[in-house]
C-alpha atoms as a PDB file:
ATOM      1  CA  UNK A   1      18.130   1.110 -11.902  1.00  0.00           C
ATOM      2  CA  UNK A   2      16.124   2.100  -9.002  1.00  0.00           C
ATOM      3  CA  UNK A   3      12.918   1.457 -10.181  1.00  0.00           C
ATOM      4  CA  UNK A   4      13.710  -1.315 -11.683  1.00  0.00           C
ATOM      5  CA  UNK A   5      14.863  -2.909  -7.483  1.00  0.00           C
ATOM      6  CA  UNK A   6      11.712  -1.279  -6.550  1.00  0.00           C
ATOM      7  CA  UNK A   7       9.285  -3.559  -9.401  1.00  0.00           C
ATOM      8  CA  UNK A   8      11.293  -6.895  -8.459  1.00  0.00           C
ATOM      9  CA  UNK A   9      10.966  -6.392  -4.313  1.00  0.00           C
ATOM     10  CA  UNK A  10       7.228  -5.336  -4.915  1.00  0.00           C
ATOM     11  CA  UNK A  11       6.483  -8.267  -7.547  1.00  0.00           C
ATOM     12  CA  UNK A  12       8.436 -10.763  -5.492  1.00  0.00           C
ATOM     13  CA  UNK A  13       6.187  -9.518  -2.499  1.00  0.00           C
ATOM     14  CA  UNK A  14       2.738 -10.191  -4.645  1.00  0.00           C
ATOM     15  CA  UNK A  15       4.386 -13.831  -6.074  1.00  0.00           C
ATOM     16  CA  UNK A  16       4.984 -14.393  -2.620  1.00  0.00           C
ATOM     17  CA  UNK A  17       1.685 -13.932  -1.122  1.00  0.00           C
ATOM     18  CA  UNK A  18       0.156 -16.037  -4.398  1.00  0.00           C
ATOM     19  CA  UNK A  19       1.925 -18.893  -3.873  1.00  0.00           C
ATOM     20  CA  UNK A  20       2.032 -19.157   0.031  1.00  0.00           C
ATOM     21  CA  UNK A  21      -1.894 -18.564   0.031  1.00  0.00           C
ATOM     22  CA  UNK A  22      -1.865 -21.546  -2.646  1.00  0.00           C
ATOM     23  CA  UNK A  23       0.300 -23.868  -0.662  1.00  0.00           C
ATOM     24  CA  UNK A  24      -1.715 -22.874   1.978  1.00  0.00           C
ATOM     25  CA  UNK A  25      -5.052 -24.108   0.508  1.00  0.00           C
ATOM     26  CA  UNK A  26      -3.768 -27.232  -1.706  1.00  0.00           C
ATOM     27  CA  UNK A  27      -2.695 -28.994   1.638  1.00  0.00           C
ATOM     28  CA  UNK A  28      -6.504 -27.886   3.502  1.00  0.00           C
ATOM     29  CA  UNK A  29      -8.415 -29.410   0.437  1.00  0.00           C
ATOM     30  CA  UNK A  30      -5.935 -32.748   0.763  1.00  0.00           C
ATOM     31  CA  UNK A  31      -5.785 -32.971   4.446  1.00  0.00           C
ATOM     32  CA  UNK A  32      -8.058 -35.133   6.196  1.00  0.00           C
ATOM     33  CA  UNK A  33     -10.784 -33.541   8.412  1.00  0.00           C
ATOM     34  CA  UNK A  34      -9.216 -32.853  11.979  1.00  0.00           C
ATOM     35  CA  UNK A  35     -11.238 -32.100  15.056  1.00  0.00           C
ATOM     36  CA  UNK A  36      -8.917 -30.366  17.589  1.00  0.00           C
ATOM     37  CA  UNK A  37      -9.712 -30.219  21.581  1.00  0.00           C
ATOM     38  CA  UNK A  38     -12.142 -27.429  23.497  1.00  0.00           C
ATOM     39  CA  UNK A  39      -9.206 -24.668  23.279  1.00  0.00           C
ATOM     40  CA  UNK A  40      -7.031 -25.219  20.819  1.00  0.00           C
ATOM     41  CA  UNK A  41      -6.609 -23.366  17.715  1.00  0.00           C
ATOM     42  CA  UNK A  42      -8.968 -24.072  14.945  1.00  0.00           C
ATOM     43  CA  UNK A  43      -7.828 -25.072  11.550  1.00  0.00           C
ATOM     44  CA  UNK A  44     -10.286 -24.944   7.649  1.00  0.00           C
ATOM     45  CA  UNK A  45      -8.716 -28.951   7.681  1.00  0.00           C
ATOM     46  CA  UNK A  46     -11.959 -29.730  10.701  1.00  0.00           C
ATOM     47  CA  UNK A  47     -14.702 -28.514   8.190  1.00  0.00           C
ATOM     48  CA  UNK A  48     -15.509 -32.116   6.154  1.00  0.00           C
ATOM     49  CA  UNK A  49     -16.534 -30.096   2.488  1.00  0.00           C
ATOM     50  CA  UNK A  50     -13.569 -29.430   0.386  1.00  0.00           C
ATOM     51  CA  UNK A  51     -15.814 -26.137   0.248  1.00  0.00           C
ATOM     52  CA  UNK A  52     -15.279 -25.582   3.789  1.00  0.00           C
ATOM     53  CA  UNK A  53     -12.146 -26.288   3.649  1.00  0.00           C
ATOM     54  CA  UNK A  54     -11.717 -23.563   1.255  1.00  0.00           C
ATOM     55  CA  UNK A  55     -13.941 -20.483   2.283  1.00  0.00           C
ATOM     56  CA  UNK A  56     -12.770 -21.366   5.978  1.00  0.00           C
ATOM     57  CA  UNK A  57      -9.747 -20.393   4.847  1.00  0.00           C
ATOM     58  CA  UNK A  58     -10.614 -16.458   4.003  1.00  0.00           C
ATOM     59  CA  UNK A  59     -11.908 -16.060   7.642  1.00  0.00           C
ATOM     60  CA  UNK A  60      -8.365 -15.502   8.967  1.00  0.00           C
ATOM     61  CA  UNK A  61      -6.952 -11.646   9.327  1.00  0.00           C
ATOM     62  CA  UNK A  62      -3.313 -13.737   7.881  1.00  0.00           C
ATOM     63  CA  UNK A  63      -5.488 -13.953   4.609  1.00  0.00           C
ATOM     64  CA  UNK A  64      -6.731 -11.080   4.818  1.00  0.00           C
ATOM     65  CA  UNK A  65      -2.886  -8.726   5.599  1.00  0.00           C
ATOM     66  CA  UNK A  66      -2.088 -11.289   2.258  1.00  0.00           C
ATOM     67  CA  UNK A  67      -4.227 -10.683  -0.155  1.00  0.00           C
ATOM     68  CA  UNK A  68      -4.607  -6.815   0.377  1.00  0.00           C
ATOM     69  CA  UNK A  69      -0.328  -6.669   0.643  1.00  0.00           C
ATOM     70  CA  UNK A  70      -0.490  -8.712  -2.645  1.00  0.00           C
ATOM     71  CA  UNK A  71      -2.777  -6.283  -4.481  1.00  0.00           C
ATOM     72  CA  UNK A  72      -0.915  -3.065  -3.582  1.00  0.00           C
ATOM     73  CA  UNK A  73       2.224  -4.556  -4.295  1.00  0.00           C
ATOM     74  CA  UNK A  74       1.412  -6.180  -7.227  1.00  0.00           C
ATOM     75  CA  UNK A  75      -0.151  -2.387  -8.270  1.00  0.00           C
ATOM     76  CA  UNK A  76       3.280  -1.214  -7.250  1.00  0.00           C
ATOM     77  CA  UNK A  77       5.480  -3.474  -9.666  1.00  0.00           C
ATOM     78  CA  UNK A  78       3.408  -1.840 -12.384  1.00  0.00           C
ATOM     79  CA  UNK A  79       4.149   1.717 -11.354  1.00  0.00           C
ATOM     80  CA  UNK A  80       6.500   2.266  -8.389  1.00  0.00           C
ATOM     81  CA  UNK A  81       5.675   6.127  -7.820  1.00  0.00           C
ATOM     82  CA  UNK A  82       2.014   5.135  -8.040  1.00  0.00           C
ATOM     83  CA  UNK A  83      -0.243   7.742  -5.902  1.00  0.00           C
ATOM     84  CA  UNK A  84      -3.345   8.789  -4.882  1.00  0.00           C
ATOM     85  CA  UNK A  85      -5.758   9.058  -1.549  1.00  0.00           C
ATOM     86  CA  UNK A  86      -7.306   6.043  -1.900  1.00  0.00           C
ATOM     87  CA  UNK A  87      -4.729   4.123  -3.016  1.00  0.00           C
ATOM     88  CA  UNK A  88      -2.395   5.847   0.301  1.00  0.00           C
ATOM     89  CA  UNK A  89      -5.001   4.500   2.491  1.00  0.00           C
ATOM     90  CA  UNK A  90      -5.037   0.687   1.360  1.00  0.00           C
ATOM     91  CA  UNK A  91      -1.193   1.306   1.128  1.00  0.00           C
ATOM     92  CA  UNK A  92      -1.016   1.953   4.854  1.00  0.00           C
ATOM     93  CA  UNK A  93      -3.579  -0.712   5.691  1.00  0.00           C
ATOM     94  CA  UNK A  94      -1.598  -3.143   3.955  1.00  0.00           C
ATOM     95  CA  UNK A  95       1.659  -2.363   5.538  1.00  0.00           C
ATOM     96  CA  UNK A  96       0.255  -2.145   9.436  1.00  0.00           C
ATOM     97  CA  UNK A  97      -1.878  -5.101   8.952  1.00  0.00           C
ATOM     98  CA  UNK A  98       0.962  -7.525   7.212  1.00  0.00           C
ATOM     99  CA  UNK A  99       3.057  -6.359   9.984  1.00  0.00           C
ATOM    100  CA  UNK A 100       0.301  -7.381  12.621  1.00  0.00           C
ATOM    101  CA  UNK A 101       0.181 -10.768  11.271  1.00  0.00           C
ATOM    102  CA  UNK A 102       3.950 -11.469  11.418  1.00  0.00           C
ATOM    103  CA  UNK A 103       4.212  -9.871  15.038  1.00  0.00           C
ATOM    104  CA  UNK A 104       1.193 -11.536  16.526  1.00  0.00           C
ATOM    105  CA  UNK A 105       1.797 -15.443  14.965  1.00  0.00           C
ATOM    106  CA  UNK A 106       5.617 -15.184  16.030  1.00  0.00           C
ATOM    107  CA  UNK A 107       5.066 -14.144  19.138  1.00  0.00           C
ATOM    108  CA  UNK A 108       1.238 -15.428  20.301  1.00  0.00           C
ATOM    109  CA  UNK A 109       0.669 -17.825  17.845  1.00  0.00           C
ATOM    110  CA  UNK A 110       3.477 -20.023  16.390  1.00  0.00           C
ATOM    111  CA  UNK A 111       3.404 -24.110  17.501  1.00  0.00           C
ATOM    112  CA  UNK A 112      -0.324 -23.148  17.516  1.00  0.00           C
ATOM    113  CA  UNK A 113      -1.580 -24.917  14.742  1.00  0.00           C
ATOM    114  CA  UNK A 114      -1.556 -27.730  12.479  1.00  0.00           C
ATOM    115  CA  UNK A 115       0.573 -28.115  10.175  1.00  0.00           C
ATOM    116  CA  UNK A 116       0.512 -31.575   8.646  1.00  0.00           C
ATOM    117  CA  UNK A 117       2.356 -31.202   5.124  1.00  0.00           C
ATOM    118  CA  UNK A 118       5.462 -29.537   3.609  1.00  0.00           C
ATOM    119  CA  UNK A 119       2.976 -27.436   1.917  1.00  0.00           C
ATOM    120  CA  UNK A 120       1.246 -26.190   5.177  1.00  0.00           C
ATOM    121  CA  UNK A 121       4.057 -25.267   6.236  1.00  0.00           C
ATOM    122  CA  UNK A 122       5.889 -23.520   3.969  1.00  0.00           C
ATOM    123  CA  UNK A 123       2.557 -21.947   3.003  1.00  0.00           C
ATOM    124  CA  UNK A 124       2.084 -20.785   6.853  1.00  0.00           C
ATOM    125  CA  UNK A 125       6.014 -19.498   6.355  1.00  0.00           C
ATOM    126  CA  UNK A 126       5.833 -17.491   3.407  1.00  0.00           C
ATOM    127  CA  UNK A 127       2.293 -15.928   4.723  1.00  0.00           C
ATOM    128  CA  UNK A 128       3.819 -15.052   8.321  1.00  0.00           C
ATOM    129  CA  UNK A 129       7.349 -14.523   7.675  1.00  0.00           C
ATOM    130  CA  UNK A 130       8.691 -14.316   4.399  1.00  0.00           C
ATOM    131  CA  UNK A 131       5.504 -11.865   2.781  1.00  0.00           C
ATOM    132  CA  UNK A 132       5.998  -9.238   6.008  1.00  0.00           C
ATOM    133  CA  UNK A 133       9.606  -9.023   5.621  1.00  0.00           C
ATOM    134  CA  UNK A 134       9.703  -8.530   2.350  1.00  0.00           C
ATOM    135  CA  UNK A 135       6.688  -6.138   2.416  1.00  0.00           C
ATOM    136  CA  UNK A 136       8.997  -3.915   5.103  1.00  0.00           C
ATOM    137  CA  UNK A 137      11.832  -4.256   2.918  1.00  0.00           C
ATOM    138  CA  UNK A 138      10.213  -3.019   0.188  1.00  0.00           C
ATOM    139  CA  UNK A 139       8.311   0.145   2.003  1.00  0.00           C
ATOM    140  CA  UNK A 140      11.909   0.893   3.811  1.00  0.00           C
ATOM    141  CA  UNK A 141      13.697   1.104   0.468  1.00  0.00           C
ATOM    142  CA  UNK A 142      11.340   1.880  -2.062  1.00  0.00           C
ATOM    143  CA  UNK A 143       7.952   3.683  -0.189  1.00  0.00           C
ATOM    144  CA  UNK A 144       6.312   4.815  -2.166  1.00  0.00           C
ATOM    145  CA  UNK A 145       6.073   7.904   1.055  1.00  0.00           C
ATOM    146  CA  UNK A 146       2.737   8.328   2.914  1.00  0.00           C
ATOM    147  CA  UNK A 147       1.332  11.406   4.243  1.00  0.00           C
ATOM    148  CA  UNK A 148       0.950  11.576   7.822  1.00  0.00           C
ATOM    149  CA  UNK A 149      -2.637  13.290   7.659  1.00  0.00           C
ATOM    150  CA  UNK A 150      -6.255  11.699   9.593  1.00  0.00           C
ATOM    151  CA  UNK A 151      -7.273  10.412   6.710  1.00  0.00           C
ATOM    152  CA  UNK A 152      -4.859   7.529   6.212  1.00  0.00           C
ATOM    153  CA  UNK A 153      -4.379   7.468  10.143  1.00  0.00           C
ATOM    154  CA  UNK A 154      -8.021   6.825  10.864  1.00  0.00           C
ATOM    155  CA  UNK A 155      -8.471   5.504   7.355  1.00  0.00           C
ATOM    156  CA  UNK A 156      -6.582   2.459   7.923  1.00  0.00           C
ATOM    157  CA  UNK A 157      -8.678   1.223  10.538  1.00  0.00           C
ATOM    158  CA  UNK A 158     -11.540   0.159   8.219  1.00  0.00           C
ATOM    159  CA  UNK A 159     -10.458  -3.002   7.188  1.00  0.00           C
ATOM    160  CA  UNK A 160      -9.462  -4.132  10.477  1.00  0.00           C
ATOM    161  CA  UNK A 161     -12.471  -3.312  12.172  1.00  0.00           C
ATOM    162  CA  UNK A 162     -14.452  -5.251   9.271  1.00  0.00           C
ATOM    163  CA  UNK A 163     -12.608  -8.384  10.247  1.00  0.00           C
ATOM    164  CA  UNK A 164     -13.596  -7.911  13.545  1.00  0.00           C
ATOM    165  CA  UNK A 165     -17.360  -7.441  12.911  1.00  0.00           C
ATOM    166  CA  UNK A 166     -17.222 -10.144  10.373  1.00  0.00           C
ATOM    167  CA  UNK A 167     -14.941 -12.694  12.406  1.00  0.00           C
ATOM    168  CA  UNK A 168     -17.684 -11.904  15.771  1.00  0.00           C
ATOM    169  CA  UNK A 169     -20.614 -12.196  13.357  1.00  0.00           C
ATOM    170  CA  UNK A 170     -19.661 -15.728  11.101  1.00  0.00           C
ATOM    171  CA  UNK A 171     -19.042 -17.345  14.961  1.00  0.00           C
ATOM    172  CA  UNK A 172     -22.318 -17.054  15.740  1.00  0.00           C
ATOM    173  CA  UNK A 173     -23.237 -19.391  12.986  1.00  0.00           C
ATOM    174  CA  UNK A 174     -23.507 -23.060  13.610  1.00  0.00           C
ATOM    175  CA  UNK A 175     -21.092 -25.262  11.812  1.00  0.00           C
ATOM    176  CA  UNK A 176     -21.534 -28.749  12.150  1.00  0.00           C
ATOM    177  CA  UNK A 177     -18.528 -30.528  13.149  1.00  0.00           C
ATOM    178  CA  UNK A 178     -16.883 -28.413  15.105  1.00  0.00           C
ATOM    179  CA  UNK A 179     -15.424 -27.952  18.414  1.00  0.00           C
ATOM    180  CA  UNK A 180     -18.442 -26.646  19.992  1.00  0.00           C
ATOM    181  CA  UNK A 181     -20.193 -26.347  16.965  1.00  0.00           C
ATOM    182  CA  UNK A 182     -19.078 -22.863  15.909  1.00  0.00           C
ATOM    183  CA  UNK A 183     -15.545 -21.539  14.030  1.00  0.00           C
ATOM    184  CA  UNK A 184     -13.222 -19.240  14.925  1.00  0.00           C
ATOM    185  CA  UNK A 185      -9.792 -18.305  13.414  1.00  0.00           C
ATOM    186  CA  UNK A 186      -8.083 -17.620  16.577  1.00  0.00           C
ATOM    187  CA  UNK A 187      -8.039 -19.179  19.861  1.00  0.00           C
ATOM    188  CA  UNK A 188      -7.910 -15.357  21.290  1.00  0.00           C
ATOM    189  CA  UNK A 189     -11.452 -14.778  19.917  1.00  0.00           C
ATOM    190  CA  UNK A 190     -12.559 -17.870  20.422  1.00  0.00           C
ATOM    191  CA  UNK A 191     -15.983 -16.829  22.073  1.00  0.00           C
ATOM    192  CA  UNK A 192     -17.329 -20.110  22.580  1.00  0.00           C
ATOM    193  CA  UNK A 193     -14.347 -20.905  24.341  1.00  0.00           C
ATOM    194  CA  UNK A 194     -12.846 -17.996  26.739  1.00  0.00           C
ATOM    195  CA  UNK A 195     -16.377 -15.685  26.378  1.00  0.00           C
ATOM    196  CA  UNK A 196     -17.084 -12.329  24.831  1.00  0.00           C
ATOM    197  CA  UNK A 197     -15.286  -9.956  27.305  1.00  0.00           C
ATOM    198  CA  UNK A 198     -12.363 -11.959  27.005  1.00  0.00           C
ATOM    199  CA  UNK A 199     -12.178 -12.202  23.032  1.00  0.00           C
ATOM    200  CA  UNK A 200     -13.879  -8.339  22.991  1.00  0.00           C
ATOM    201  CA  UNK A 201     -10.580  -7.168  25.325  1.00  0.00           C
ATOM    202  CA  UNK A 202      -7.985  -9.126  22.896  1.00  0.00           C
ATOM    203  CA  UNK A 203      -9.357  -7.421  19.666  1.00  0.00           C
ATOM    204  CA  UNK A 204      -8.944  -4.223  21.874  1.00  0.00           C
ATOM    205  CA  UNK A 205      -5.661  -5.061  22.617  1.00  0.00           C
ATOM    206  CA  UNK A 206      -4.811  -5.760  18.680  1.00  0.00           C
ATOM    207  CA  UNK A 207      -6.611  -3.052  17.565  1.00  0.00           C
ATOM    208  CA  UNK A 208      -4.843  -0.254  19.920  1.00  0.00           C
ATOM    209  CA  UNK A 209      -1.523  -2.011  19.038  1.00  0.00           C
ATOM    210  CA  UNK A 210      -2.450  -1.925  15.224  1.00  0.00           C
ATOM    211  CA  UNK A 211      -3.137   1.805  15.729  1.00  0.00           C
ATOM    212  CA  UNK A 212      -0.266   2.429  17.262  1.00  0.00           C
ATOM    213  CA  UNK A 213       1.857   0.618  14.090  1.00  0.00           C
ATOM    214  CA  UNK A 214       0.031   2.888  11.774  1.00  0.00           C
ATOM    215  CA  UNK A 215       1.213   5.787  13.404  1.00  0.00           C
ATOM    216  CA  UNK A 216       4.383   4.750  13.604  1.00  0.00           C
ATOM    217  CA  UNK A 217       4.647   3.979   9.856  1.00  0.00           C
ATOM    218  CA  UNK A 218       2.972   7.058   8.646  1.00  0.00           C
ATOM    219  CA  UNK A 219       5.583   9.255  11.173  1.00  0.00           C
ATOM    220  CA  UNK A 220       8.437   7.052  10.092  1.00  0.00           C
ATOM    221  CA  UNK A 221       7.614   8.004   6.062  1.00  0.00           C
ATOM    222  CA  UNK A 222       7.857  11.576   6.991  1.00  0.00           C
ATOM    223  CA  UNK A 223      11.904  11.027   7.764  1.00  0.00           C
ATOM    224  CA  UNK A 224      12.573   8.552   5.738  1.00  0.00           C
ATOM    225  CA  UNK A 225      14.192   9.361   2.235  1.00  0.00           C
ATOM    226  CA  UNK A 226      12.390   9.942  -0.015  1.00  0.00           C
ATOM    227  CA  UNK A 227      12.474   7.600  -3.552  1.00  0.00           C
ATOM    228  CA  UNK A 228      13.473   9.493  -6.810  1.00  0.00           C
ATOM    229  CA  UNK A 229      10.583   9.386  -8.958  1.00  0.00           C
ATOM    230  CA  UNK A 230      10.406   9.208 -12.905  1.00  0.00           C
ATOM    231  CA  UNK A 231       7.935  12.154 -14.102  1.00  0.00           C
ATOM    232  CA  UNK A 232       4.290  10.776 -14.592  1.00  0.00           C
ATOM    233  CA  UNK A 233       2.597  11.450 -18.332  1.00  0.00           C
ATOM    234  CA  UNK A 234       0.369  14.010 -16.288  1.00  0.00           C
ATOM    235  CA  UNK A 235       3.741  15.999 -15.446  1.00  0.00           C
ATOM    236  CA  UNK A 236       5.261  15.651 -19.094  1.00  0.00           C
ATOM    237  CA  UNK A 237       1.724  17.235 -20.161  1.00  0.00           C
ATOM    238  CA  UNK A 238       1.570  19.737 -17.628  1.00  0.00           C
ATOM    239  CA  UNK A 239       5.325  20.865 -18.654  1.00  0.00           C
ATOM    240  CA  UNK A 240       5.333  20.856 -22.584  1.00  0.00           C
ATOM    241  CA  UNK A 241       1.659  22.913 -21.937  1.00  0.00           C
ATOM    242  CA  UNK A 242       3.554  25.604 -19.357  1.00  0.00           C
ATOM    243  CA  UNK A 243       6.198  25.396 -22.767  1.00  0.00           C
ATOM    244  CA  UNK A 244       3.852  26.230 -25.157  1.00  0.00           C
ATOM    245  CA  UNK A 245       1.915  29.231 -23.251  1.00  0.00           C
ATOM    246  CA  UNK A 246       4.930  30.668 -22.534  1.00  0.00           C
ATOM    247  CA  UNK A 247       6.249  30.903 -26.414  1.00  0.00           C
ATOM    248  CA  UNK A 248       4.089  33.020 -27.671  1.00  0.00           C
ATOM    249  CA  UNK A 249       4.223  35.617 -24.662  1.00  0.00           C
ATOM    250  CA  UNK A 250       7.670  36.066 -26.177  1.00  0.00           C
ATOM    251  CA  UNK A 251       6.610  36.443 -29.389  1.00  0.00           C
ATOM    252  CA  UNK A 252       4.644  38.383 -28.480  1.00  0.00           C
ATOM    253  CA  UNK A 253       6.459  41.110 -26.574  1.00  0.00           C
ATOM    254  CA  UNK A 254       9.455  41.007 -29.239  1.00  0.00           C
ATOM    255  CA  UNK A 255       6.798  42.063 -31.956  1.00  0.00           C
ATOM    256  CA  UNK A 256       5.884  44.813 -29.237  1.00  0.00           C
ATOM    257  CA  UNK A 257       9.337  45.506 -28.706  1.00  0.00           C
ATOM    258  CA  UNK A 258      10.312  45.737 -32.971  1.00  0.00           C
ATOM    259  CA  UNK A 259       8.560  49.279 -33.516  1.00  0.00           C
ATOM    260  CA  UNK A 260       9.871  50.860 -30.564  1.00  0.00           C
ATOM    261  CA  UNK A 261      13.289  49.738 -31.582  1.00  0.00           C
ATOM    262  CA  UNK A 262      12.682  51.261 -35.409  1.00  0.00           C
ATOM    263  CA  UNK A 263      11.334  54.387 -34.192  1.00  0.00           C
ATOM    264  CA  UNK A 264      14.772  54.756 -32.085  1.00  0.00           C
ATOM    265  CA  UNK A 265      16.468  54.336 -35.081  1.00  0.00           C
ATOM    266  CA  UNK A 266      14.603  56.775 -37.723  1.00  0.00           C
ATOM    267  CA  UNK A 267      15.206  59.628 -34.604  1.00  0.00           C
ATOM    268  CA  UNK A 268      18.846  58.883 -34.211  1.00  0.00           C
ATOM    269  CA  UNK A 269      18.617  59.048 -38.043  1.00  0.00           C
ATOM    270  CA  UNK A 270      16.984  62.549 -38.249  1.00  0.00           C
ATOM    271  CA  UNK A 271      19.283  63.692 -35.446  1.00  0.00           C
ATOM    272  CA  UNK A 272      22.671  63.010 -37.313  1.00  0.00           C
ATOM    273  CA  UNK A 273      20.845  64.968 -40.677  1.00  0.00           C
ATOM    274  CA  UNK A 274      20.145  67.773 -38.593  1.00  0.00           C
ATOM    275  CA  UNK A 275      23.879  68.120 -37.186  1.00  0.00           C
ATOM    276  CA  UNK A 276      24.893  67.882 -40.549  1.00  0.00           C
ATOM    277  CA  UNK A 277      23.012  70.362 -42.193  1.00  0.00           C
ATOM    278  CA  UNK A 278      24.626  72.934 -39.142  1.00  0.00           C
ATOM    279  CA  UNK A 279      27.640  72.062 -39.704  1.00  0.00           C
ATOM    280  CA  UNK A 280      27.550  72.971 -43.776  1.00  0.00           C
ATOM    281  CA  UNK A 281      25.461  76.429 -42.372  1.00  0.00           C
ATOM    282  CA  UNK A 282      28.630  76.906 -40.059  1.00  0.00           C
ATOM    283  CA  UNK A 283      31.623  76.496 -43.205  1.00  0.00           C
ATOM    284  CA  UNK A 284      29.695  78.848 -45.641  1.00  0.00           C
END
């Protein structure tokens, strides 16, 4: 019964993120081009292509927490006790950085953007809201446990320090049409805007807070309960093999055991012939 909570939270988590990023990009490709004011948050609805509108889209870390939430969750509705190092690392990454998108647009970023449609907005809902919720709901209750080692601590920093790079790097590139001529997600990185120290000290900021989550999750799994787990084919293997060595060890030492146990017998034998035989010497 267990497991079977465990596959619905984690494949409600992965529909989730499907059809929020979906919403999401069915309301860019029918908006209208907007052009916001120097400052303001930037939206894929200013680029004019409906290709823009589209790969725009993927530049944002929200997309990014999604997609990678969606794909361990999704691996997790398949097999809830699922393990392995790499697999613990992305686990972890997608926890910390879901949760970094629902803490940073509810309390930096929401009224920020545009949101002209009931699909933007229930897209920008289920991405920022509903998908971290349920993705804590689902780690709370079901795990599956992480270990608390350097690997996944320093491990789950990869990602997030590729979106930085990669966020930094695509804003150098002209777009035309833009505010200023160049894109970026966020007005807190907004180089053309508020400069590189500025933006440079914000990811700082986000990235020393997103370390600090990590740590936090990865100590929290080390108290919290721990999920009963169906044995894996691997353990059934390794159990009936254990099984099978150890049967003929006791076949083994019974066999050893049989001519002992029949040379006890044929001396108790020649011992009762011999008392016997005194005995009739004794009466004659």
């Amino acid at each position: 019964m267990r497991e079977k909570a465990a596959r619905v939270i984690f494949a409600l988590t992965a529909v989730a993120v499907v059809v929020g990023i979906g919403m999401t990009l069915w309301s860019n490709i029918h908006t209208a081009t907007i052009i916001h004011e120097v400052g303001a948050a930037h939206d894929p609805t200013e680029f004019a292509s409906t290709a823009g509108k589209v790969i725009s889209e993927f530049f944002y870390f929200t997309i990014w927490s999604n997609v990678l939430i969606g794909v361990t969750s999704f691996m997790l509705a398949l097999k809830p006790n699922r393990d392995g190092k790499l697999f613990q690392v992305l686990r972890v990454t997608s926890l910390v950085m879901i949760f970094v998108t629902g803490i940073v647009f509810n309390t930096v970023l929401l009224g920020t953007f545009y949101l002209p449609n009931f699909f933007a907005q229930w897209g920008c809902n289920l991405e920022h809201m509903i998908v971290p919720l349920l993705a804590l709901a689902g780690w709370l209750l079901y795990g599956p446990r992480l270990t608390l080692n350097r690997r996944n601590l320093f491990g789950a920093l990869a990602i997030p320090a590729a979106w930085v790079v990669f966020t930094l790097i695509v804003g150098l590139i002209p777009v035309a049409g833009q505010v200023n001529d160049y894109f970026y997600p966020y007005p807190f990185v907004d180089v053309a805007v508020i400069g590189y120290g500025h933006a440079l000290l914000n990811m700082a900021l986000v990235l020393v807070m997103y370390f600090g989550i990590v740590a936090a999750v990865l100590g929290l799994d080390k108290v919290l309960p721990k999920q009963s787990q169906r044995p894996t084919q691997r353990d059934v293997v390794d159990a009936e093999t254990a099984e099978s060595d150890h049967v003929p060890a006791i076949r083994a030492t019974a066999t050893e055991t049989e001519p002992a146990a029949v040379g006890n017998a044929d001396t108790e034998t020649d011992a009762d012939t011999e008392g016997q035989r005194q005995r009739e010497a004794v009466l004659i």
